[in-house]
C-alpha atoms as a PDB file:
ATOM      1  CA  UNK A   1      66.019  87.231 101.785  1.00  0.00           C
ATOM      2  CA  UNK A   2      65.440  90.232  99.277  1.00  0.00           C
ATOM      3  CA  UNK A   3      61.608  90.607 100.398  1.00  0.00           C
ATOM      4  CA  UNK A   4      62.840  90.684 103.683  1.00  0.00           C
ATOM      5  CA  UNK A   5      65.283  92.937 104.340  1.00  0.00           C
ATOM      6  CA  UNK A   6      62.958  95.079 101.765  1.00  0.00           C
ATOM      7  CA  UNK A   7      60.254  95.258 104.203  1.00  0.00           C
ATOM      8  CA  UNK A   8      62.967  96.952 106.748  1.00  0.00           C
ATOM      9  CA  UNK A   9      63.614 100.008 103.691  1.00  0.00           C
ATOM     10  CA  UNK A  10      61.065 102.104 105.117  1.00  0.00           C
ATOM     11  CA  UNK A  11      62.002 102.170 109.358  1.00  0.00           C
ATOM     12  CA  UNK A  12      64.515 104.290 111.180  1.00  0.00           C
ATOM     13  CA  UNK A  13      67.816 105.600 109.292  1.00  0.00           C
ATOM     14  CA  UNK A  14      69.909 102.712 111.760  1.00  0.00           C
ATOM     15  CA  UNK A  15      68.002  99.796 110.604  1.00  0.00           C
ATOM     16  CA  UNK A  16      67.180 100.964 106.976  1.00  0.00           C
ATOM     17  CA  UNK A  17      70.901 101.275 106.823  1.00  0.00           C
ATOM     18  CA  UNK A  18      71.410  97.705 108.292  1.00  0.00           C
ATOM     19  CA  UNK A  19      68.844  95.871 105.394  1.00  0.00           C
ATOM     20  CA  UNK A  20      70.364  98.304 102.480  1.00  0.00           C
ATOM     21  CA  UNK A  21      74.033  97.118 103.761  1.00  0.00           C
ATOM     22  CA  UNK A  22      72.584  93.067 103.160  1.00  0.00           C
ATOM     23  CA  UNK A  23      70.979  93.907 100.058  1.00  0.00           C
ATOM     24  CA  UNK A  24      73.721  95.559  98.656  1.00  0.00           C
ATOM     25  CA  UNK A  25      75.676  92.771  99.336  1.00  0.00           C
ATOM     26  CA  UNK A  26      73.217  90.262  98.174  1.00  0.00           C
ATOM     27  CA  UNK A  27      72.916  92.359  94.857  1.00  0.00           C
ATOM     28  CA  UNK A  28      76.971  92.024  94.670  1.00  0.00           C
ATOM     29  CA  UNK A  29      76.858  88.525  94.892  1.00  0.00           C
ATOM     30  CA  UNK A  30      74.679  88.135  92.629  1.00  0.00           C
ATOM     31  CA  UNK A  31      76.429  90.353  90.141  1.00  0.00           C
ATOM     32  CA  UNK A  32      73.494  92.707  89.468  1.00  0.00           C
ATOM     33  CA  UNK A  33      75.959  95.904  89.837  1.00  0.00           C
ATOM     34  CA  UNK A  34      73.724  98.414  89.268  1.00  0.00           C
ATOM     35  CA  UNK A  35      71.234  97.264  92.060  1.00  0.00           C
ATOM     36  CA  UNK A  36      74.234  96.671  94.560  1.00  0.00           C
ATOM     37  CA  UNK A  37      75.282 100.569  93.976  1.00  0.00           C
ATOM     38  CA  UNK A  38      71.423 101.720  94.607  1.00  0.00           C
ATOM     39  CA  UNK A  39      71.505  99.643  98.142  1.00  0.00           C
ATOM     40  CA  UNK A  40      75.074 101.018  98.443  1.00  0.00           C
ATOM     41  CA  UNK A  41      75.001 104.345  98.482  1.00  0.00           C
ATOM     42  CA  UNK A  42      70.857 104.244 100.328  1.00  0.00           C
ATOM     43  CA  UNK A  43      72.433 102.314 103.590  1.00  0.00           C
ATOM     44  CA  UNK A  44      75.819 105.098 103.183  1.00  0.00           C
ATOM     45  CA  UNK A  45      73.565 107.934 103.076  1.00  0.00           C
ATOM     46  CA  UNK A  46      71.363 106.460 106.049  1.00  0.00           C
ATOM     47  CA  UNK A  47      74.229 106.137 107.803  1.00  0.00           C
ATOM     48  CA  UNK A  48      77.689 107.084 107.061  1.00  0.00           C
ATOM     49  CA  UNK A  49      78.987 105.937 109.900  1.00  0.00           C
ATOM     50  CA  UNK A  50      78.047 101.948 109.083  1.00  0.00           C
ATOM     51  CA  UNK A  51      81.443 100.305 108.032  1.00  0.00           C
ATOM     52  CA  UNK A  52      80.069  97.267 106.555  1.00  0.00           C
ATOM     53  CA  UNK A  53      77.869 100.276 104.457  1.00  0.00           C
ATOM     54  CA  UNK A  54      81.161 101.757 103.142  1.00  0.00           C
ATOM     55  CA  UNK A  55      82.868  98.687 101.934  1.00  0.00           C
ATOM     56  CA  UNK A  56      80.187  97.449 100.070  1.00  0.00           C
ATOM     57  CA  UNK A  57      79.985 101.185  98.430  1.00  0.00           C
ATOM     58  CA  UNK A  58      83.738 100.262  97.615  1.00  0.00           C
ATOM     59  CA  UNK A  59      83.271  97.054  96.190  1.00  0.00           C
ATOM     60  CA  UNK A  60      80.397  98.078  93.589  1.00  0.00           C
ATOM     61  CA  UNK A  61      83.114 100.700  92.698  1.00  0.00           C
ATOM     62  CA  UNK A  62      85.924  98.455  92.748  1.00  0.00           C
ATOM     63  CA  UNK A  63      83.945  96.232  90.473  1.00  0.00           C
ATOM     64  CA  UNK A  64      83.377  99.410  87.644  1.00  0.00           C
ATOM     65  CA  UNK A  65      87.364  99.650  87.666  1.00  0.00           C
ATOM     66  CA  UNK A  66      87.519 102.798  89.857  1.00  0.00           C
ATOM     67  CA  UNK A  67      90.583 101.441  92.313  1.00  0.00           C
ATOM     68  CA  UNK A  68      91.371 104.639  93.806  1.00  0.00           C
ATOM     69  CA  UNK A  69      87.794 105.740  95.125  1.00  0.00           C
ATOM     70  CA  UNK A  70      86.883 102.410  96.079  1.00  0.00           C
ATOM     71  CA  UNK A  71      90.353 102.610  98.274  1.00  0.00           C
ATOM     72  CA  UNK A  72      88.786 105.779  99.550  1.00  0.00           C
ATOM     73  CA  UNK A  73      85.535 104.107 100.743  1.00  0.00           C
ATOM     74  CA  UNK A  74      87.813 101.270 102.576  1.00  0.00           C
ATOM     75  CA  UNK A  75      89.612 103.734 104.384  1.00  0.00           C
ATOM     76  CA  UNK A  76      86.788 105.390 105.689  1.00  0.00           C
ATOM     77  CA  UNK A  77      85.151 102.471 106.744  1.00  0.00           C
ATOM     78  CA  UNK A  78      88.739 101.609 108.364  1.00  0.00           C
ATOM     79  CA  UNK A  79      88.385 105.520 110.572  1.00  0.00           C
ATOM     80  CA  UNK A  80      85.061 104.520 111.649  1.00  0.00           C
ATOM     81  CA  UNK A  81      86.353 100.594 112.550  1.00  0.00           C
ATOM     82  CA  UNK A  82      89.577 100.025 112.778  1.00  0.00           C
ATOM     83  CA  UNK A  83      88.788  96.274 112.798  1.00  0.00           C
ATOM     84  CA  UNK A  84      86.662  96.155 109.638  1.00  0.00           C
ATOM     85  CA  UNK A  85      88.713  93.365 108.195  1.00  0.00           C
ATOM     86  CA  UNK A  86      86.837  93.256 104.819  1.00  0.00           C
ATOM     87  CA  UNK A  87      87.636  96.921 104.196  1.00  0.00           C
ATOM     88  CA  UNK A  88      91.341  96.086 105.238  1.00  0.00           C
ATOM     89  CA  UNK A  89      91.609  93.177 102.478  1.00  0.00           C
ATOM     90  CA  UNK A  90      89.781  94.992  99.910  1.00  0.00           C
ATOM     91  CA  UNK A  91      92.169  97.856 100.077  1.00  0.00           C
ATOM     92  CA  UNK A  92      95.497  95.580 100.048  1.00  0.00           C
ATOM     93  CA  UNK A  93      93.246  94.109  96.986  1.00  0.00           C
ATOM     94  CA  UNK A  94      92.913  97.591  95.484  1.00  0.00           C
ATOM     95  CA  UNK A  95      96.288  99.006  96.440  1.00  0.00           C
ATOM     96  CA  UNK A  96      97.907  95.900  94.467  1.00  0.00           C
ATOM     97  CA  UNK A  97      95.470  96.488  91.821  1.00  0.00           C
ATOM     98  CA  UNK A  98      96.763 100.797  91.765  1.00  0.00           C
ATOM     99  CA  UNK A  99     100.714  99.002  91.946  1.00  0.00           C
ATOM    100  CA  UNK A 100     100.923 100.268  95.117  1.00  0.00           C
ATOM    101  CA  UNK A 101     102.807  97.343  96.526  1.00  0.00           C
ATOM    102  CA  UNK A 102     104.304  98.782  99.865  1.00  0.00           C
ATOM    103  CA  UNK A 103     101.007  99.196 100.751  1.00  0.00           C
ATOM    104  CA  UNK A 104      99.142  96.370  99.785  1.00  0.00           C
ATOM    105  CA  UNK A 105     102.061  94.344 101.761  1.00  0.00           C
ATOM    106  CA  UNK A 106     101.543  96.554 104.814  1.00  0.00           C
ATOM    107  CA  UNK A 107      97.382  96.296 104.595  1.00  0.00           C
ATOM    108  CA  UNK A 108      98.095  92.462 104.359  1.00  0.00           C
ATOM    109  CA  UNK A 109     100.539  91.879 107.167  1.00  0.00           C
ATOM    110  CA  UNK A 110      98.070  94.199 109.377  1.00  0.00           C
ATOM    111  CA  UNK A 111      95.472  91.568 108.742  1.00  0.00           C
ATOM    112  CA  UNK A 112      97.524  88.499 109.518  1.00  0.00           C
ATOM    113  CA  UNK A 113      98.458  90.032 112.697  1.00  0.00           C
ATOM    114  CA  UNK A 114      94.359  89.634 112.827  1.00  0.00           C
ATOM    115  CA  UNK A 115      93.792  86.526 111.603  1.00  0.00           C
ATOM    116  CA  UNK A 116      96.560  84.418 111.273  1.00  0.00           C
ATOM    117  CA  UNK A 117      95.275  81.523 109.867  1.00  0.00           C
ATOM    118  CA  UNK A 118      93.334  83.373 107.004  1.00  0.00           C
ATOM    119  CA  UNK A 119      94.426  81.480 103.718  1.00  0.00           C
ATOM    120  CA  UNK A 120      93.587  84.223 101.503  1.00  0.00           C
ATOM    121  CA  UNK A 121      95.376  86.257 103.456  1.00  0.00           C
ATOM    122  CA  UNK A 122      98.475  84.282 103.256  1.00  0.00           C
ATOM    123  CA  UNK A 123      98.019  83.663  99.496  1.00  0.00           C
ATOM    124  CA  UNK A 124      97.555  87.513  99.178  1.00  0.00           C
ATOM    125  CA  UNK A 125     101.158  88.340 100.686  1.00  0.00           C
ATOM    126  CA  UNK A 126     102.491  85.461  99.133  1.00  0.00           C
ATOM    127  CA  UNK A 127     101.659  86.429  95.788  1.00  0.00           C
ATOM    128  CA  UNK A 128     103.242  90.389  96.735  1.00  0.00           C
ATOM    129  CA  UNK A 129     106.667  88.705  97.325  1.00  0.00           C
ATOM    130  CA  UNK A 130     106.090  87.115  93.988  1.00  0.00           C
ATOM    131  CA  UNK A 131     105.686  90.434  92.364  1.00  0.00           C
ATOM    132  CA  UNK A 132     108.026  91.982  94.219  1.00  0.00           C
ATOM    133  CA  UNK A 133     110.381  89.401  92.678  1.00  0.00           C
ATOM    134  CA  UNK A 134     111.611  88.058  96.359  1.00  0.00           C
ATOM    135  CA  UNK A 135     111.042  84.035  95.380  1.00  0.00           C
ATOM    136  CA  UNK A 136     112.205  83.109  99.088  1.00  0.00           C
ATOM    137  CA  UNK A 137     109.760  85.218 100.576  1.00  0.00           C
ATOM    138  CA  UNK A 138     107.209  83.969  98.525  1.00  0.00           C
ATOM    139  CA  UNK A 139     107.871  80.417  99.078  1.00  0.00           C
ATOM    140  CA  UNK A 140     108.016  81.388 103.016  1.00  0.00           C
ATOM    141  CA  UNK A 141     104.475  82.476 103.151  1.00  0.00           C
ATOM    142  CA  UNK A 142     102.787  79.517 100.368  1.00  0.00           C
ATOM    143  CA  UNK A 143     104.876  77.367 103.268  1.00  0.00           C
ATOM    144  CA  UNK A 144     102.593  78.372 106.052  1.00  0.00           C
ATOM    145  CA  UNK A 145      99.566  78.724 103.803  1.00  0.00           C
ATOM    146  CA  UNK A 146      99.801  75.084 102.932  1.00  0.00           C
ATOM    147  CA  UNK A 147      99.872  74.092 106.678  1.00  0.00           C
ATOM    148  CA  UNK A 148      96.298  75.927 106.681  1.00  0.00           C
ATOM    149  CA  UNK A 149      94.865  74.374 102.955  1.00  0.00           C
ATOM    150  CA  UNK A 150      97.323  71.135 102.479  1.00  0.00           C
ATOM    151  CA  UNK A 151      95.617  70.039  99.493  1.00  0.00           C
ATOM    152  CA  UNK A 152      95.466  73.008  97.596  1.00  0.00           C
ATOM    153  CA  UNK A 153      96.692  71.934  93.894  1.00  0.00           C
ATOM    154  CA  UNK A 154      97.252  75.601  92.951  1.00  0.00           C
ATOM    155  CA  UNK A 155      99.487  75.968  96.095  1.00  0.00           C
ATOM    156  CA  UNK A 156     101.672  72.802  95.863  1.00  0.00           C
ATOM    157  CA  UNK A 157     101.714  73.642  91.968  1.00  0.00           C
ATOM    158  CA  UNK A 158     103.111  77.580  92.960  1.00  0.00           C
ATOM    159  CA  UNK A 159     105.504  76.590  95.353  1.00  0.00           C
ATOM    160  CA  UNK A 160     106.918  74.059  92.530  1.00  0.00           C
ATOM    161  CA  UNK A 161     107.282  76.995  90.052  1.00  0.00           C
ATOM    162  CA  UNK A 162     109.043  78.713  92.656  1.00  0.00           C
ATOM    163  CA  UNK A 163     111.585  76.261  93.567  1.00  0.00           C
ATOM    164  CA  UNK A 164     112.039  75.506  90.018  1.00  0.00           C
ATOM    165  CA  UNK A 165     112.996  79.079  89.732  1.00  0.00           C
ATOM    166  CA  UNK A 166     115.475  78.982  92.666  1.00  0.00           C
ATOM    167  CA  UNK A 167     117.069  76.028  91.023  1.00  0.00           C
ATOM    168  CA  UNK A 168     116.273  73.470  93.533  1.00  0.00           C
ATOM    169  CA  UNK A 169     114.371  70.402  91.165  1.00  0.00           C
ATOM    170  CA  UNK A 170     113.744  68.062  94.069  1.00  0.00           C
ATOM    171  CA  UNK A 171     111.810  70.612  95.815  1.00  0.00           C
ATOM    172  CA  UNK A 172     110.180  71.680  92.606  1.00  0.00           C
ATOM    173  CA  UNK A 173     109.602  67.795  91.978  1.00  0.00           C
ATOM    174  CA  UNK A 174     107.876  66.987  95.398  1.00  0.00           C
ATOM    175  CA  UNK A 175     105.783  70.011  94.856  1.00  0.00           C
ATOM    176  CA  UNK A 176     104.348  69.524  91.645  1.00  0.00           C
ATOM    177  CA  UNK A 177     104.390  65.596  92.390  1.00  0.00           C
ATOM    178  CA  UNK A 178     101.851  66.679  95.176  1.00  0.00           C
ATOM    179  CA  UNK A 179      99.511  68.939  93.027  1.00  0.00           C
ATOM    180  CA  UNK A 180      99.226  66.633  90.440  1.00  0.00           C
ATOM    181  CA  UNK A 181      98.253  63.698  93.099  1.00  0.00           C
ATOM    182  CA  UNK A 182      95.604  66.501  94.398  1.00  0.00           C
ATOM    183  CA  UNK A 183      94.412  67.459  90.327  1.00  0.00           C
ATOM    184  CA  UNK A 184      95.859  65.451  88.071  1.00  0.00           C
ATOM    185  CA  UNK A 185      94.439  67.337  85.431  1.00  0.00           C
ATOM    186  CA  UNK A 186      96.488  70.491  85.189  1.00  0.00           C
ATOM    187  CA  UNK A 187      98.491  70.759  82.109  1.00  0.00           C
ATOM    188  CA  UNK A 188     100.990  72.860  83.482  1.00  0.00           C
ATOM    189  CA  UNK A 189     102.089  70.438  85.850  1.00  0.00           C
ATOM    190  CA  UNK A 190     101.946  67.440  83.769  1.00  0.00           C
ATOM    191  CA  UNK A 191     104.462  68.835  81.654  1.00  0.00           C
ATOM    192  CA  UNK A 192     106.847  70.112  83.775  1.00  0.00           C
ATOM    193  CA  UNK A 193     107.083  66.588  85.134  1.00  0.00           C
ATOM    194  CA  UNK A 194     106.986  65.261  81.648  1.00  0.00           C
ATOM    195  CA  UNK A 195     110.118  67.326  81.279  1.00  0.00           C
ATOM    196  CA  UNK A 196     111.372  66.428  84.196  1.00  0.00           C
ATOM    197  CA  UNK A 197     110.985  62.735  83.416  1.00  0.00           C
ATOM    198  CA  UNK A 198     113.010  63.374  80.063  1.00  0.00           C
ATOM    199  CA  UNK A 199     115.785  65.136  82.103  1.00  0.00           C
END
């Protein structure tokens, strides 16, 4: 895939944009940073206007720590595509990473009006309630997020936590009774109902 979209470097600014954008975002994934920053900023400067150019500029910045430009680069990818939903979730990611919670909730709940079923994005405002230290609201969204991803240990063990806060144990029981069915592995879970059992 590299030797291809490398043989597209040299053509028009459009399509020499396009292959940069990929290998950018190949580099990223394979967590050779510095390589994903050279691609980045080559398809931004062949085109600035290439949304899918400025979030991966704001994800190789993201990943050196630098929350507030990388928000920067998502916003401007959001002026030139209001509909970029990567850019959208990258900057509720770095707006939650800057403790701006306000508006990683509001980036969040944008993108559910967009995709609705999105798991991530449900875990994403989930986990804002959770910060925000709003336990029902929290345990409202993990709700609909396990109607996406049912058998999601990590979920059914959250949601136990949760209601174990609240003070509701039989909620906290069926909960952590289902994530250890799912992963029976997680020592977390085993002893909560290990204390439970002893209660």
């Amino acid at each position: 895939a590299l030797e291809t979209l490398k043989m597209f470097e040299k053509k028009d600014s459009r399509v020499k944009s396009a292959a940069a954008t990929n290998l950018s975002f190949l580099y990223y994934l394979g967590n050779e940073l510095e390589q994903a920053t050279n691609y980045a900023d080559l398809a931004v400067n062949s085109d600035r206007y290439n949304p899918a150019a400025l979030t991966n500029k704001g994800n190789t910045v993201f990943a050196n720590g630098d929350y507030e430009k990388a928000a920067e680069f998502y916003k401007e990818a959001l002026r030139n595509d209001s509909l970029c939903t990567e850019a959208l979730y990258n900057l509720g990611l770095a707006y939650k990473k800057l403790n701006r919670i306000d508006e990683a909730l509001d980036c969040f709940l944008k993108l559910h009006a967009i995709l609705p079923n999105s798991a991530q994005v449900l875990y994403q405002i989930a986990s804002i309630y959770e910060i925000m230290e709003d336990p029902n609201q929290a345990i409202e969204w993990l709700l609909q997020l396990i109607s996406v991803v049912p058998t999601d240990p990590r979920v059914l063990s959250k949601l136990g936590k949760l209601y174990d806060i609240e003070g509701d144990k039989s909620q906290a029981f069926h909960y952590y009774c289902e994530s250890y069915r799912y992963f029976p592995s997680d020592i977390e879970v085993i002893e909560w109902l290990g204390a439970y059992y002893i209660d």
